[in-house]
N, C-alpha and C. Protein backbone atom coordinates (compact mmCIF):
# COMPACT_ATOMS: atom_id res chain seq x y z
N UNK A 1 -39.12 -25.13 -3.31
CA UNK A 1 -37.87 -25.16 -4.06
C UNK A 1 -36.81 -25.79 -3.18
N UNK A 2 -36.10 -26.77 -4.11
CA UNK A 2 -35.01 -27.58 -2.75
C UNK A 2 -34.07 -26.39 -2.68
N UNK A 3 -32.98 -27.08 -1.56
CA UNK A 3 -31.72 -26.30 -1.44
C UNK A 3 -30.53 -27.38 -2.11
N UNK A 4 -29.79 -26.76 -2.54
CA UNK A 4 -28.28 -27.72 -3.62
C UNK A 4 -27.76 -26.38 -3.15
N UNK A 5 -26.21 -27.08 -3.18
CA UNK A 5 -25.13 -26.80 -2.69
C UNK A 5 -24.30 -25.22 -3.60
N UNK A 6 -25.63 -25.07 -4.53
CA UNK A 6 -25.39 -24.06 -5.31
C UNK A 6 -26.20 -22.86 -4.76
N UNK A 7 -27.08 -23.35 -4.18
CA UNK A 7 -28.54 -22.16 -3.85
C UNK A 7 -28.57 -22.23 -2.35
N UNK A 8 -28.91 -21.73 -2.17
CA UNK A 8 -29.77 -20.90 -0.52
C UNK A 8 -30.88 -21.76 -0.20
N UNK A 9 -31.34 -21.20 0.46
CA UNK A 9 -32.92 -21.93 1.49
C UNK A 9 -33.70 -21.75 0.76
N UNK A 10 -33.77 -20.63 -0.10
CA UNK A 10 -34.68 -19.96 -0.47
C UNK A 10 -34.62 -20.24 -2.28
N UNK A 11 -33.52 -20.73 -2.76
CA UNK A 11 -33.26 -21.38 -4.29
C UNK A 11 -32.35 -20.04 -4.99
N UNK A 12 -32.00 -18.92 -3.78
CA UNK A 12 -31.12 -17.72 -4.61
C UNK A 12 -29.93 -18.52 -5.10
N UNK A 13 -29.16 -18.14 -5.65
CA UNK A 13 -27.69 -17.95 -6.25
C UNK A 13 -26.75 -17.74 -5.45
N UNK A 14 -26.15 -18.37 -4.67
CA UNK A 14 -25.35 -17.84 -3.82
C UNK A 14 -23.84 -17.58 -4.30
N UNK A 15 -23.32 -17.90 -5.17
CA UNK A 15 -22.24 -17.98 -6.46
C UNK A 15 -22.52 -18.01 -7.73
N UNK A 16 -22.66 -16.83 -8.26
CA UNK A 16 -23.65 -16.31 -9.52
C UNK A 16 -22.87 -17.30 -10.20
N UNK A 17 -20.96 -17.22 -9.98
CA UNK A 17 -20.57 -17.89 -11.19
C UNK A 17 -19.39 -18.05 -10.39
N UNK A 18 -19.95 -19.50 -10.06
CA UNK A 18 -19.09 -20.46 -9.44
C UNK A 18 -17.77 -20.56 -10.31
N UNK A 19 -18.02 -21.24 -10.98
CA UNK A 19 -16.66 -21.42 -11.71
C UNK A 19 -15.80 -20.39 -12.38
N UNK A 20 -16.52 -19.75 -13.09
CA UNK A 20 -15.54 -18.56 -13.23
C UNK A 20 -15.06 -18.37 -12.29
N UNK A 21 -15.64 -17.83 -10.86
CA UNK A 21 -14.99 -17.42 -9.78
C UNK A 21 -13.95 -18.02 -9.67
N UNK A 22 -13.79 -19.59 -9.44
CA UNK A 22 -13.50 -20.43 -8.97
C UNK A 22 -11.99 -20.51 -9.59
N UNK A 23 -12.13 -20.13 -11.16
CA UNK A 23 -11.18 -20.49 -11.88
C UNK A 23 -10.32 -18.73 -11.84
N UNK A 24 -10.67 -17.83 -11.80
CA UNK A 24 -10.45 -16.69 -11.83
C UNK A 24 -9.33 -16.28 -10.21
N UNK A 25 -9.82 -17.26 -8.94
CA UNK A 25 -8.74 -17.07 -8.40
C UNK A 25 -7.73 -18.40 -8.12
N UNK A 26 -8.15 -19.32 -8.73
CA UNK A 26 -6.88 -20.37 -9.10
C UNK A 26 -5.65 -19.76 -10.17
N UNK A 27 -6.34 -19.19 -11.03
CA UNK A 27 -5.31 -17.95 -12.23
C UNK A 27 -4.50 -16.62 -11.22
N UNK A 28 -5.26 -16.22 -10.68
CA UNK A 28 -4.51 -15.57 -9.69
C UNK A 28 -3.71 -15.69 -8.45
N UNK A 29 -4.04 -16.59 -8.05
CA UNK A 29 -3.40 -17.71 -7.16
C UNK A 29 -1.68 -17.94 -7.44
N UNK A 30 -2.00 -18.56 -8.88
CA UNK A 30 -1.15 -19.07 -9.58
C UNK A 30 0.12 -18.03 -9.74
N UNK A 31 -0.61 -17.06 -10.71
CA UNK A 31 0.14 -15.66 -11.25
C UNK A 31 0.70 -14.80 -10.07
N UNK A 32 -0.29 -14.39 -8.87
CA UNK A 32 0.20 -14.02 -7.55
C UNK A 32 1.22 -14.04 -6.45
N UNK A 33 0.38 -15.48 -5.66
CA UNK A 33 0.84 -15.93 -4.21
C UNK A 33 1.84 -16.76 -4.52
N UNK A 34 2.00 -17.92 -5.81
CA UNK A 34 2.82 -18.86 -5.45
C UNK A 34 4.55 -17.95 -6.09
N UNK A 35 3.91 -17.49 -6.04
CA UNK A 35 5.86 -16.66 -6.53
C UNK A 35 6.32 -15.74 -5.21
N UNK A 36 5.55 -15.79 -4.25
CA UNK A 36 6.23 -15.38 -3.42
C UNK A 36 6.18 -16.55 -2.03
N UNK A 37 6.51 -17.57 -2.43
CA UNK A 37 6.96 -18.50 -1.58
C UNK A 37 8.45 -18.57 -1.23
N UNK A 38 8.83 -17.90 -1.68
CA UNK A 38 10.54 -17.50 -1.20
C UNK A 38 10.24 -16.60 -0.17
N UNK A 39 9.96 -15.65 -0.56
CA UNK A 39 9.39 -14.23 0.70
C UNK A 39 8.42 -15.14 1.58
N UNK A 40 7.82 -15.64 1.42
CA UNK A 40 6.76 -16.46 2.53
C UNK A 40 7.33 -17.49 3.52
N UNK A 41 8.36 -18.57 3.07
CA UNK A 41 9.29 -19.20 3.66
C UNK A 41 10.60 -18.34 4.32
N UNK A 42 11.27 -17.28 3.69
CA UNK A 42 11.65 -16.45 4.37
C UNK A 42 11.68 -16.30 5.61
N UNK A 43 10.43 -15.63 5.53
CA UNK A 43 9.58 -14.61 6.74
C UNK A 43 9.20 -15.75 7.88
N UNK A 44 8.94 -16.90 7.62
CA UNK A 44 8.26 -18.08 8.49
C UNK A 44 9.01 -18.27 8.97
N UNK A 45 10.13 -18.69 8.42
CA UNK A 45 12.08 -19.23 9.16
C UNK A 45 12.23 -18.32 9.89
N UNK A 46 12.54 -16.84 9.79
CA UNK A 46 13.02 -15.82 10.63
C UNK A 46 12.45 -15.74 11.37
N UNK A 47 10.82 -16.24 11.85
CA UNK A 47 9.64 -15.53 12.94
C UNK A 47 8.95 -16.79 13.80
N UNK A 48 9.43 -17.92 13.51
CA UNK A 48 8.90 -19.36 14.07
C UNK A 48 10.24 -20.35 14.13
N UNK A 49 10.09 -20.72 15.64
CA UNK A 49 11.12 -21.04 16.12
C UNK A 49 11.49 -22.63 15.41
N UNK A 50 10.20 -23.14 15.49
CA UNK A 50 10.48 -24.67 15.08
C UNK A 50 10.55 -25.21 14.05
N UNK A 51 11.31 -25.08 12.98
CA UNK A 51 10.91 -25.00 11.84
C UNK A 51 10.88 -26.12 11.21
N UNK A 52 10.43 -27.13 11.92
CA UNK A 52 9.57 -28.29 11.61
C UNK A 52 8.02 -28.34 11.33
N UNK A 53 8.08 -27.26 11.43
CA UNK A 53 6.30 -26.68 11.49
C UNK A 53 6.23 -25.36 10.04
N UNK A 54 7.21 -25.23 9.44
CA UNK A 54 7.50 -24.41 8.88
C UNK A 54 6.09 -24.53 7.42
N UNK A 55 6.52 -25.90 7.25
CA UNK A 55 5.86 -25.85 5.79
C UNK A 55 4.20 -26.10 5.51
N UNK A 56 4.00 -26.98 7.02
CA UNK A 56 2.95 -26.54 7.54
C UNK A 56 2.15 -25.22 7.96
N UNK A 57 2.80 -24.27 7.97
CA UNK A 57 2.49 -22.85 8.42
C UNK A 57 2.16 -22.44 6.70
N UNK A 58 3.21 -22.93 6.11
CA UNK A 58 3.10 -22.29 4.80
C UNK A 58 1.62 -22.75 4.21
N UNK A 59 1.43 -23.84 4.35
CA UNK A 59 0.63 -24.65 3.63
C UNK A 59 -0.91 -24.18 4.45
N UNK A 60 -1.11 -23.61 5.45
CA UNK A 60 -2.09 -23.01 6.30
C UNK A 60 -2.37 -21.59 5.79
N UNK A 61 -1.09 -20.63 5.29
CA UNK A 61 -1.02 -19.22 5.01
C UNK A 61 -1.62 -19.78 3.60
N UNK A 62 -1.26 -20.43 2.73
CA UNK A 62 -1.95 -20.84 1.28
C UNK A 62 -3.65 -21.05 1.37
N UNK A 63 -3.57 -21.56 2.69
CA UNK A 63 -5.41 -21.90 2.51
C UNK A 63 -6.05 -20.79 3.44
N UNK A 64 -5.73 -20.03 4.06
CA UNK A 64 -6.04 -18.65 4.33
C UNK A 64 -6.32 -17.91 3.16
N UNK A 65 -5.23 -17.58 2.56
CA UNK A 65 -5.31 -16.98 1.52
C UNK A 65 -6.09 -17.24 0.20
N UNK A 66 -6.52 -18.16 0.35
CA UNK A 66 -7.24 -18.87 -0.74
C UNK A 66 -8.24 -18.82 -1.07
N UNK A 67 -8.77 -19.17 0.84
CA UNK A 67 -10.23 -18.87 1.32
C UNK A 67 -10.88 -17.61 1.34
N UNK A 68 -10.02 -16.60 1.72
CA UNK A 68 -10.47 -15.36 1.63
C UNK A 68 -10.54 -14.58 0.04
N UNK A 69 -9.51 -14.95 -0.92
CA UNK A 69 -9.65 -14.36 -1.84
C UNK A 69 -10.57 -14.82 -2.90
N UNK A 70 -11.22 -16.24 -2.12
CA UNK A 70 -12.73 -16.96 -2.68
C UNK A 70 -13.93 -15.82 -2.66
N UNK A 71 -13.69 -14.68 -1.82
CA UNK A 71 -14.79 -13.75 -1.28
C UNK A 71 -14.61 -12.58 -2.11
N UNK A 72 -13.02 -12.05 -2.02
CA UNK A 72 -12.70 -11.20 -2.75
C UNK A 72 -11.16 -10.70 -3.44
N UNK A 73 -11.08 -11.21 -4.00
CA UNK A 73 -9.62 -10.91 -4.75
C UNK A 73 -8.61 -9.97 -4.48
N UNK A 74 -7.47 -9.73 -3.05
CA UNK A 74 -7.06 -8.94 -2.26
C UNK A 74 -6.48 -7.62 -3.76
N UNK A 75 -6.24 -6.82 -3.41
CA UNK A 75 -5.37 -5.84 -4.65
C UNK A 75 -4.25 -6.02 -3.83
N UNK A 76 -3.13 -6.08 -3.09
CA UNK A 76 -1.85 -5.90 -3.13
C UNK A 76 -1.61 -7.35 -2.71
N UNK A 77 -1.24 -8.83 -3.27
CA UNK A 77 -1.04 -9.84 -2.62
C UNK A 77 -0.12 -10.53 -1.71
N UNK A 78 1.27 -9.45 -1.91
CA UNK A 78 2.38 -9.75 -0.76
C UNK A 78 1.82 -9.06 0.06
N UNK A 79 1.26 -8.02 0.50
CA UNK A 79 0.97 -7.34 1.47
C UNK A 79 -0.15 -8.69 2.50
N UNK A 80 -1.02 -9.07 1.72
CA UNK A 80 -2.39 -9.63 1.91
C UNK A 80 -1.23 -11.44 2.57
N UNK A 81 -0.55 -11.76 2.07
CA UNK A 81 0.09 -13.09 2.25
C UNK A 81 0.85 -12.90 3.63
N UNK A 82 1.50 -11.96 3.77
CA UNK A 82 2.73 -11.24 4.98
C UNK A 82 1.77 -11.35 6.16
N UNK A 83 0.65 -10.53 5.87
CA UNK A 83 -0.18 -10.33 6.78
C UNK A 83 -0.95 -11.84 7.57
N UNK A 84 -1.16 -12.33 6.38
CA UNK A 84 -1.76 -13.61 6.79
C UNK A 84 -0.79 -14.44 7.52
N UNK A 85 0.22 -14.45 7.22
CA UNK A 85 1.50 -15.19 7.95
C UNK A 85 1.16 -14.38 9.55
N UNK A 86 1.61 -13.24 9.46
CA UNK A 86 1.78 -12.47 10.65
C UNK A 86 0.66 -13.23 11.60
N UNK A 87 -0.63 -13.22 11.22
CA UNK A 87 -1.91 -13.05 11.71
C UNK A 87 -2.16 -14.85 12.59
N UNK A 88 -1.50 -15.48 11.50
CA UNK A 88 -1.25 -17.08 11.80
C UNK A 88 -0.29 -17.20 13.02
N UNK A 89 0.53 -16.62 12.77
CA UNK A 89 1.57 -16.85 13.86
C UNK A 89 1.20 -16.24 15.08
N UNK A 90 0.16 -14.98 15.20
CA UNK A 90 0.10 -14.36 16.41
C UNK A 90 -0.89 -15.53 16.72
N UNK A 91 -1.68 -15.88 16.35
CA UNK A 91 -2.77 -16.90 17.07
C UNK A 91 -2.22 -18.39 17.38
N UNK A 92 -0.72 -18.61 16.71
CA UNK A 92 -0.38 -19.52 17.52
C UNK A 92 0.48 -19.59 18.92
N UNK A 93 0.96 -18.23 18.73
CA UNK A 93 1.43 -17.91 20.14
C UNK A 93 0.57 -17.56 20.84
N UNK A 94 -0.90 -16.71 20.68
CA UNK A 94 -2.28 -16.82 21.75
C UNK A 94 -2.20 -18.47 22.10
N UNK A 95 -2.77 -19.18 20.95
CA UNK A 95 -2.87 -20.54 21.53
C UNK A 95 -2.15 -21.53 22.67
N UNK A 96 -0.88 -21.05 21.86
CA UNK A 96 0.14 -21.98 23.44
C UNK A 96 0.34 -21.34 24.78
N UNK A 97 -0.30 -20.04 25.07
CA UNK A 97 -0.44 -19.86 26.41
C UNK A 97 0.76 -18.92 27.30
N UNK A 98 1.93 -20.08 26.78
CA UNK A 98 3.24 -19.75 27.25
C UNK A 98 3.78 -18.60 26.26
N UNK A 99 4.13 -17.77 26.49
CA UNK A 99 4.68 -16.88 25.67
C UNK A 99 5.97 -16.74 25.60
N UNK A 100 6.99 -17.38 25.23
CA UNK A 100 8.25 -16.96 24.99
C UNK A 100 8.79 -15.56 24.88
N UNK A 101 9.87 -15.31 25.42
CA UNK A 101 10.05 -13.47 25.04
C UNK A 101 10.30 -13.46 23.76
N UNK A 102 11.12 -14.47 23.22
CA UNK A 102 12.18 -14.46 21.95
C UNK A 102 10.46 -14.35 20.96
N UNK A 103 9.47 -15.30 21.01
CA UNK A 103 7.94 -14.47 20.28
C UNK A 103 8.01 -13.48 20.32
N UNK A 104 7.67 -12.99 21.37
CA UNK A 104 7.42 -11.26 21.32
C UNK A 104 8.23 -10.95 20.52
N UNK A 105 9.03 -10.46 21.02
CA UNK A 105 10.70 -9.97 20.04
C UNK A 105 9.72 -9.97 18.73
N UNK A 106 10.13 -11.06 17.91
CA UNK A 106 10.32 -11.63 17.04
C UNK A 106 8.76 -10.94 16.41
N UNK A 107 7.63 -11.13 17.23
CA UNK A 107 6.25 -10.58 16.05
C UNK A 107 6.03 -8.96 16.45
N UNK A 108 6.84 -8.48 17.54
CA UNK A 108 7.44 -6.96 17.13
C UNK A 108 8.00 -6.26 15.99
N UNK A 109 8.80 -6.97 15.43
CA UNK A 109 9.34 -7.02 14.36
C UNK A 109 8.85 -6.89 12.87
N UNK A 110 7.60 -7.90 12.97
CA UNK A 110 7.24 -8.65 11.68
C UNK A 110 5.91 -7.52 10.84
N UNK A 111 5.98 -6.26 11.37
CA UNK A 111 5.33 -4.84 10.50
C UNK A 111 6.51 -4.51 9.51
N UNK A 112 7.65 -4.80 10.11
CA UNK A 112 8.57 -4.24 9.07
C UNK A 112 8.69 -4.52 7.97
N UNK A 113 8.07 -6.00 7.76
CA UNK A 113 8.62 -6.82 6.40
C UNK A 113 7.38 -6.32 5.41
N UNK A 114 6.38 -6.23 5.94
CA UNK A 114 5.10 -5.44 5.10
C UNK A 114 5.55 -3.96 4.49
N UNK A 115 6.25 -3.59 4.18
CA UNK A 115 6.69 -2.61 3.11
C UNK A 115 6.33 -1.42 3.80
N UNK A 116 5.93 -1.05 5.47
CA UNK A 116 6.08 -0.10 5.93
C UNK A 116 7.15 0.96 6.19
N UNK A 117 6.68 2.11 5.65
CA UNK A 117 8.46 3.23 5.37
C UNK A 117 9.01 3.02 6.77
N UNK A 118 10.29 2.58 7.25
CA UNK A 118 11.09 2.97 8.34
C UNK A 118 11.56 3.99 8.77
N UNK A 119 12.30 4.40 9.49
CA UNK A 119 12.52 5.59 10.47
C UNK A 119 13.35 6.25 9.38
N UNK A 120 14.03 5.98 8.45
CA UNK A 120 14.79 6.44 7.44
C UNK A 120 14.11 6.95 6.09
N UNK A 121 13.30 6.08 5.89
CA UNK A 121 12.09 6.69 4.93
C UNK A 121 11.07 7.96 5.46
N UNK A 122 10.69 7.46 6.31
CA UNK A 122 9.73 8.80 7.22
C UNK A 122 10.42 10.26 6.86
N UNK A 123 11.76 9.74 7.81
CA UNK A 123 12.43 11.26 8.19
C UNK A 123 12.91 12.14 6.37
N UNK A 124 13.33 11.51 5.24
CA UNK A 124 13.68 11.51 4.36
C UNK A 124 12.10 12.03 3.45
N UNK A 125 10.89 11.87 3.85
CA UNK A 125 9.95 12.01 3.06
C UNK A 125 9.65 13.28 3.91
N UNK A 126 10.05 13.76 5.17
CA UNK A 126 9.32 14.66 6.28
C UNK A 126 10.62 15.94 5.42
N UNK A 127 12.19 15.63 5.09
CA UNK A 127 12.66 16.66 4.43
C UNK A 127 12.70 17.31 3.15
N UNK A 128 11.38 15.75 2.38
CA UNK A 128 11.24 16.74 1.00
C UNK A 128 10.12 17.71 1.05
N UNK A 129 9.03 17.47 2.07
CA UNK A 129 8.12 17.55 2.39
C UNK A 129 9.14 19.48 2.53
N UNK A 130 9.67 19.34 3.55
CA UNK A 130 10.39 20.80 3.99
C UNK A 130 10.80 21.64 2.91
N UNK A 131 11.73 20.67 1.95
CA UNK A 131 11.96 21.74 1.04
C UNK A 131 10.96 22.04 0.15
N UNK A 132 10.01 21.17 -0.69
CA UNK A 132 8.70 21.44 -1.57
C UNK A 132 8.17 22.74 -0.47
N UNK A 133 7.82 22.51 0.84
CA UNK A 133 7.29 23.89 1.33
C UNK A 133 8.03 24.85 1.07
N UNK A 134 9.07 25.17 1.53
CA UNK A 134 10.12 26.60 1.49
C UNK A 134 10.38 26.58 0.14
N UNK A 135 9.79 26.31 -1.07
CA UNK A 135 9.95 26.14 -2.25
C UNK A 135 8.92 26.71 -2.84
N UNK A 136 7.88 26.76 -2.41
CA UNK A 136 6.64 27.06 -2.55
C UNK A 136 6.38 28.29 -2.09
N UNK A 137 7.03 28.70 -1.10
CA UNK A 137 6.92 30.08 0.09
C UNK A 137 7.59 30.90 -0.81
N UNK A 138 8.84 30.69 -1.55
CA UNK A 138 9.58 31.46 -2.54
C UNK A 138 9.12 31.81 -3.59
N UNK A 139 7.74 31.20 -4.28
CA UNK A 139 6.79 31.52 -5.08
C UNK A 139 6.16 32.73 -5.11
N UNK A 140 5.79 33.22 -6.11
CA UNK A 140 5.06 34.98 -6.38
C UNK A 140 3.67 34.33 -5.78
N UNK A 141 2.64 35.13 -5.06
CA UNK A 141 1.69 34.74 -4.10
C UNK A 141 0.60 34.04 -4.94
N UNK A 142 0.31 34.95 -6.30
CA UNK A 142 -0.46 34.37 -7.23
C UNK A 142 0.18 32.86 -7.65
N UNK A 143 0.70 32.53 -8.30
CA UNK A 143 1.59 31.69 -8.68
C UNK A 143 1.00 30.57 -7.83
N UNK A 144 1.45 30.77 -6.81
CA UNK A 144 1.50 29.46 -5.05
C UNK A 144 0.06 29.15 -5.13
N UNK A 145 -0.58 30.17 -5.14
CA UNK A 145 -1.88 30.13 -5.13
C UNK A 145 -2.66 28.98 -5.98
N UNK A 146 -1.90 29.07 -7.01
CA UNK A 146 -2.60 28.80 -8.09
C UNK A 146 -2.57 27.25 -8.44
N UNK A 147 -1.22 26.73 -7.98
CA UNK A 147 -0.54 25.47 -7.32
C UNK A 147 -1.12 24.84 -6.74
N UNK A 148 -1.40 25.32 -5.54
CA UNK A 148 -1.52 24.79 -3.98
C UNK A 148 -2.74 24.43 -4.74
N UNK A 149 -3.70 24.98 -5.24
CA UNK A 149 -4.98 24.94 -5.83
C UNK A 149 -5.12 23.82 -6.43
N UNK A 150 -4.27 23.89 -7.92
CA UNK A 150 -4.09 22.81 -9.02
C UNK A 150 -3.63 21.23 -8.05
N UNK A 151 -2.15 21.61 -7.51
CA UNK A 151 -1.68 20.23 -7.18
C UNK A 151 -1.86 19.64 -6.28
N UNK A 152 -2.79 20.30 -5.06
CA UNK A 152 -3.17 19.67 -3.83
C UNK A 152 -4.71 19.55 -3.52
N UNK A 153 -5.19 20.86 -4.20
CA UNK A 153 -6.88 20.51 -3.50
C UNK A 153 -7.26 20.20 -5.10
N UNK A 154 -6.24 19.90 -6.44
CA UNK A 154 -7.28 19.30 -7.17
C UNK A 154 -8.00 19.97 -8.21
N UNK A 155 -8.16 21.41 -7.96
CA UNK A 155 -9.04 21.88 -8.85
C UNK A 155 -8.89 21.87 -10.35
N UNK A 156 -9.96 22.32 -11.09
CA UNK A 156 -9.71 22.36 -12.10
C UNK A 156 -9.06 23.78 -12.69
N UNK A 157 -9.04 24.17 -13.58
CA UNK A 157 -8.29 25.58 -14.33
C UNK A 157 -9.52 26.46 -14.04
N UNK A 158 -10.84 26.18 -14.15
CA UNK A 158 -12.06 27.13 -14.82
C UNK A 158 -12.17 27.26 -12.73
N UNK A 159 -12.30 26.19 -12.11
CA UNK A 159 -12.50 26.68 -10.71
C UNK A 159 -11.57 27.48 -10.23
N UNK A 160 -10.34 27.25 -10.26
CA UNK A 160 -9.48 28.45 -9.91
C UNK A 160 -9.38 29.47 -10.07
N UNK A 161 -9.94 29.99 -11.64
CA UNK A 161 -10.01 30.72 -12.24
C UNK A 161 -11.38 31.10 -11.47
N UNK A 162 -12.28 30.69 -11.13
CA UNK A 162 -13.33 31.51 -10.80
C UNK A 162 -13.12 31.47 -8.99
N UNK A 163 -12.02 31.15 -8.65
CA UNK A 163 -11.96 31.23 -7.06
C UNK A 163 -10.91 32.37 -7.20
N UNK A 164 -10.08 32.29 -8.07
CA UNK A 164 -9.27 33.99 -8.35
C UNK A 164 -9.61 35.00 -8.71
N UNK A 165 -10.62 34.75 -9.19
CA UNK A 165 -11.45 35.81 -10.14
C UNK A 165 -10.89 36.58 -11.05
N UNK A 166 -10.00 35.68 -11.95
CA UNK A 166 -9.28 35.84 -13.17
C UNK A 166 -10.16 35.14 -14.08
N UNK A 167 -9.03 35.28 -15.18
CA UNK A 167 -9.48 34.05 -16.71
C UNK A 167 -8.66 32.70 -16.40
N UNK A 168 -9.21 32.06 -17.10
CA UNK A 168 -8.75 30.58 -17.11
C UNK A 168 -7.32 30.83 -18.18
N UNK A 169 -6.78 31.60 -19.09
CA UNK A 169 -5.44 31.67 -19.20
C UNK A 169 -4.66 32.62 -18.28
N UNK A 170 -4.96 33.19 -17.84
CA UNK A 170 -4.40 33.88 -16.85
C UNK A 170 -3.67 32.83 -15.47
N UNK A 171 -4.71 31.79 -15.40
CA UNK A 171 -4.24 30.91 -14.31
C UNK A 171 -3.35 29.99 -14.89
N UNK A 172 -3.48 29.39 -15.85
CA UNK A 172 -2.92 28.36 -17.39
C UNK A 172 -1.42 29.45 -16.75
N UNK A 173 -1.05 30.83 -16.90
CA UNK A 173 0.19 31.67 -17.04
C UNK A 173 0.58 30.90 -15.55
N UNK A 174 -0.13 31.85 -14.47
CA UNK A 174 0.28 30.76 -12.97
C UNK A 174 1.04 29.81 -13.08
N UNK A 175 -0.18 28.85 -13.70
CA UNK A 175 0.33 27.38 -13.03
C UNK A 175 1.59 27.14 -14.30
N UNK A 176 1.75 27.55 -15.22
CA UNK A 176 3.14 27.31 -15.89
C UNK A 176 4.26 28.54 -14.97
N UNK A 177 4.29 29.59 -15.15
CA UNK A 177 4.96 30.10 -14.49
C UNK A 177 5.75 29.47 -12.89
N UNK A 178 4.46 29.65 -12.37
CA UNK A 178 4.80 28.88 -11.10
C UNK A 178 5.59 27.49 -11.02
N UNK A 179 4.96 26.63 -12.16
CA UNK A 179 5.73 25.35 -12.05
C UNK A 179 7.30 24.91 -12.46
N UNK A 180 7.79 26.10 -13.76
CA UNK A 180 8.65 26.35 -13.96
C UNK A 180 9.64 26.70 -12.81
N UNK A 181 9.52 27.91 -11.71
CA UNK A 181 9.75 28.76 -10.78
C UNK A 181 10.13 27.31 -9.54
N UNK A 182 9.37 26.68 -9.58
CA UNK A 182 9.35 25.75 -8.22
C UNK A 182 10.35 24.50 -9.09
N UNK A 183 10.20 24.09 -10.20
CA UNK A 183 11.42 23.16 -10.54
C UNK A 183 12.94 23.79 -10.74
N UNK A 184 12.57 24.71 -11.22
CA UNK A 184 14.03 25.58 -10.75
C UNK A 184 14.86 25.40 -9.12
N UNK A 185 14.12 26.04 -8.17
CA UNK A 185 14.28 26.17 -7.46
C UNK A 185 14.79 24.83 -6.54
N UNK A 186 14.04 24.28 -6.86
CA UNK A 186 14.06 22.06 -6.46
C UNK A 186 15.24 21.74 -7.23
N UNK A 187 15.32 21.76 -8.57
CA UNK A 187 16.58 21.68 -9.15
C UNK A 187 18.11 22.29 -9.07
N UNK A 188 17.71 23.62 -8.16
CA UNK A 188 19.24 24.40 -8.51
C UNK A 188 19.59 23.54 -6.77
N UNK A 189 18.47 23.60 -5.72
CA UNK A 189 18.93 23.15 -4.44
C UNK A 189 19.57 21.81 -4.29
N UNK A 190 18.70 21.06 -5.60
CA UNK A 190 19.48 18.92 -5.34
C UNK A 190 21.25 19.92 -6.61
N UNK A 191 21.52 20.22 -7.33
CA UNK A 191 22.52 20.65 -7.83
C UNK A 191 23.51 21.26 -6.46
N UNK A 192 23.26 22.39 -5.80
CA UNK A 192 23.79 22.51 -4.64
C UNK A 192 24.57 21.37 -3.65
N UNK A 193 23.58 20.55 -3.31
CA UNK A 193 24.05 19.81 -2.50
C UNK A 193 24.68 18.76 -3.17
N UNK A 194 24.69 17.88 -4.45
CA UNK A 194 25.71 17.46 -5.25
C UNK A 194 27.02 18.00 -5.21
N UNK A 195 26.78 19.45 -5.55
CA UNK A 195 28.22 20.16 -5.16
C UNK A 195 29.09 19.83 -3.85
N UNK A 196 28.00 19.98 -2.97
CA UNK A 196 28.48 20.15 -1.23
C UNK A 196 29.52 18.63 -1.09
N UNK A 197 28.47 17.94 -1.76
CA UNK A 197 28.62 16.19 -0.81
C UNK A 197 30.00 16.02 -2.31
């Protein structure tokens, strides 16, 4: 069996469906990456000094991206494009040897633009985190129980119910009770501090 540029050594399929594929991430391509060529030129200007090389970089992050999503179709594509920029640029500062500080600096920086929470988001998610707990602690024990159960490990009504060794309306009472009890409580505290501020 020959080999063509469609098959293997062996005459497999190596692109069940070339073209669909083919056409499936030109449509996504399309619908995707090229709308964030503002954010992509952006990010290139702010992080590469010469920006005579700029559109060239761009035009390199396009066939990165292109190539890889030939394999598999990324799910978040600004994330997947940012990155590829990032990833381009660190290997051209490996390449030239010389390392500028103002580089460093500059691809120190370039996690931030990837939609990672900052020191303001963190600390802000670490104090709802505080009050949902002490919110929860104020809960009747059954109740919390029954919660912690439902909204964190997941369970279902009939497992809880047989890890409480109640009825399944009995827990149904819980988890309404309880949920009532904990939006109260979340609600009267953001009302509070409206007041305060």
């Amino acid at each position: 069996m020959g080999e063509t540029p469609k098959t293997g050594r062996d005459g497999v399929d190596l692109h069940p469906d070339a073209s669909m594929n083919a056409s499936s991430v030109n449509a996504w391509f399309i619908r995707e990456v090229l709308p964030l060529e503002a954010l992509l030129m952006t990010f290139l200007r702010r992080n590469w000094s010469d920006s005579a090389e700029i559109a060239d970089l761009r035009q390199e992050v396009y066939v990165r991206v292109y190539e890889a999503a030939k394999r598999q179709i990324p799910d978040l594509a600004k994330a997947f494009v940012l990155t590829a920029a990032r990833n381009l640029l660190i290997n051209r500062v490996r390449r030239e040897h010389v390392v500028p500080i103002e580089a460093v600096a500059d691809l120190d920086t370039l996690g931030i633009v990837l939609d990672e929470p900052g020191p303001d988001r963190s600390v802000m998610a670490r104090e709802e985190l505080r009050r949902v707990q002490a919110a929860l602690d104020r809960l009747p024990p059954r109740c919390r129980e029954a919660i912690i159960m439902k909204q964190i490990d997941g369970l279902s009504r009939a497992a809880i119910a047989t890890r409480m060794n109640v009825g399944e309306e009995t827990v149904k009472r819980h988890l309404t009770n309880g949920m009532r009890a904990l939006a109260d409580i979340l609600y009267s505290e953001s009302e509070d501090l409206r007041r305060k501020s």
